[in-house]
Protein backbone atom coordinates (compact mmCIF):
# COMPACT_ATOMS: atom_id res chain seq x y z
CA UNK A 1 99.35 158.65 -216.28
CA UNK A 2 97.86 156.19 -218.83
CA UNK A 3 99.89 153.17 -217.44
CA UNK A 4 98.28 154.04 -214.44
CA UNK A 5 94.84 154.21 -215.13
CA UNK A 6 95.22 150.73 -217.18
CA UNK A 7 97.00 149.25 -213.68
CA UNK A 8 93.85 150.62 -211.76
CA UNK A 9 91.57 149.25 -214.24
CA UNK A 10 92.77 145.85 -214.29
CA UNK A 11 92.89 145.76 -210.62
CA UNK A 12 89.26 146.45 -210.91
CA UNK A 13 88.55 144.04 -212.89
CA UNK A 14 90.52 141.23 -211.85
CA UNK A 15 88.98 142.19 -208.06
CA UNK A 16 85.76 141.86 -209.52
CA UNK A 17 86.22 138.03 -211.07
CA UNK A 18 87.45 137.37 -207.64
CA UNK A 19 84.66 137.93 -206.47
CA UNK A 20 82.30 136.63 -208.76
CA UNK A 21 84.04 133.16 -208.87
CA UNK A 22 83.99 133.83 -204.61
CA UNK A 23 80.27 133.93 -205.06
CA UNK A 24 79.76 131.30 -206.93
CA UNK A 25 82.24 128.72 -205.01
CA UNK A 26 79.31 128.96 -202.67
CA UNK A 27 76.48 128.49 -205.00
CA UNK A 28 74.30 130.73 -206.67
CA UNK A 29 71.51 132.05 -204.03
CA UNK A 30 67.92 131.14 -205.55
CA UNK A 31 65.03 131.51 -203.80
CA UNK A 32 61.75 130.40 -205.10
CA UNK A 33 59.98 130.81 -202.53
CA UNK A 34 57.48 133.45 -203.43
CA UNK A 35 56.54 134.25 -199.72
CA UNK A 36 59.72 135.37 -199.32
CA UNK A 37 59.23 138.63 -201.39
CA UNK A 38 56.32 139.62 -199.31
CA UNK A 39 57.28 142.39 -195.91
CA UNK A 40 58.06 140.34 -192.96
CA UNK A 41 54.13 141.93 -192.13
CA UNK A 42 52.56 140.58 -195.20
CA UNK A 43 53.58 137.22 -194.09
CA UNK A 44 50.88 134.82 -192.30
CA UNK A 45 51.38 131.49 -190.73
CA UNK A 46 48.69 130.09 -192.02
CA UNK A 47 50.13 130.74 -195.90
CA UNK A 48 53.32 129.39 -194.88
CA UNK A 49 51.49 126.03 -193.68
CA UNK A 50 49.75 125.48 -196.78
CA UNK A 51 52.60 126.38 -198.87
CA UNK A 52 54.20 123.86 -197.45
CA UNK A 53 51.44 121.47 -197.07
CA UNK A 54 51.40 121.68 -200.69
CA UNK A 55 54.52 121.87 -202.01
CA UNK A 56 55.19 118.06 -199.59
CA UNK A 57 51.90 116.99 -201.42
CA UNK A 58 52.88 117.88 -205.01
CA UNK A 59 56.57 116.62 -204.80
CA UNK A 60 56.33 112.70 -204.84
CA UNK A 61 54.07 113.19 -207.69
CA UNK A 62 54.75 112.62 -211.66
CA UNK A 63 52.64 113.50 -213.88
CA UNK A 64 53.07 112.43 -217.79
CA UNK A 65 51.14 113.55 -220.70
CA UNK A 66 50.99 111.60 -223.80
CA UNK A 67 49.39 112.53 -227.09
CA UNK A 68 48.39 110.87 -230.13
CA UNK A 69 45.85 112.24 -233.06
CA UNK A 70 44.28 109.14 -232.12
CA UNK A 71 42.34 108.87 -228.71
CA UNK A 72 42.66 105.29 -228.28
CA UNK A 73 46.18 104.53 -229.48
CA UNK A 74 47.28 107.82 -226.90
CA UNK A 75 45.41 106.04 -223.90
CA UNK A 76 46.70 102.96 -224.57
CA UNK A 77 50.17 104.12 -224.94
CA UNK A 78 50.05 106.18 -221.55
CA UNK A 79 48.56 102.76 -219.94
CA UNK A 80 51.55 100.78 -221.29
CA UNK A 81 53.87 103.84 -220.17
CA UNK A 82 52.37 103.70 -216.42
CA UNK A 83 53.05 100.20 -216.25
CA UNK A 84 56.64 99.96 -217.79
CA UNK A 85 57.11 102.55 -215.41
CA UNK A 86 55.59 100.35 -212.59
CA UNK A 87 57.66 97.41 -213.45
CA UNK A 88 60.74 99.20 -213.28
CA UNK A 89 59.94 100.46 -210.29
CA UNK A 90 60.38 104.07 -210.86
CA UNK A 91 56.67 104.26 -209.36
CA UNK A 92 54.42 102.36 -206.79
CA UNK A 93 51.46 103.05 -208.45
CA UNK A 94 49.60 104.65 -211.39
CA UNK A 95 46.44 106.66 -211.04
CA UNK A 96 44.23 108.16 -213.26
CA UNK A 97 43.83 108.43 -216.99
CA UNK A 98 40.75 109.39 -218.92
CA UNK A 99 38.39 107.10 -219.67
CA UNK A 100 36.65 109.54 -222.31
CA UNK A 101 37.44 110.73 -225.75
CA UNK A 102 35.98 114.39 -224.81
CA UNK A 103 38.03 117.01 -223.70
């Protein structure tokens, strides 16, 4: 009797890491698309258009923060960084940066 419970059990087991590695051959299901949660009711057209309206907008965007204890030498380095950046051609542009030591 106990050899056959320990046969069943690693059956189990070895059945189950078949089908974990089985699952994840495929790749492991994400979704981040918080929509998606809501009841097939809850969800409007409208939201789905300006999810996506936004998430096209936001994606060829790169934003970089640099900090310094001192305002100036921070702004400058961030200017430097944007154009190294530009020169390499990572980016087409940079915009932005603030002009003012308040925050």
């Amino acid at each position: 009797m106990n050899r056959v419970g320990l046969l069943i059990y690693l059956l189990l087991l070895f059945s189950s890491i078949l089908v974990i590695v089985m699952r994840v051959q495929d790749g492991v299901p994400l979704e981040t698309n918080i929509l998606a949660l809501l009841p097939q009711t809850e969800e409007a057209d409208w939201i789905q258009k300006a999810e996506a309206a936004e998430r096209s907008r936001g994606s060829d965007q790169f934003i970089a923060l640099v900090g310094h204890p001192d305002f100036e030498t921070a702004r400058s380095a961030s200017v430097s960084f944007g154009q190294m950046l530009v020169d390499a051609g990572v980016l087409q542009s940079v915009v932005g940066g603030s002009q003012t030591a308040a925050f």
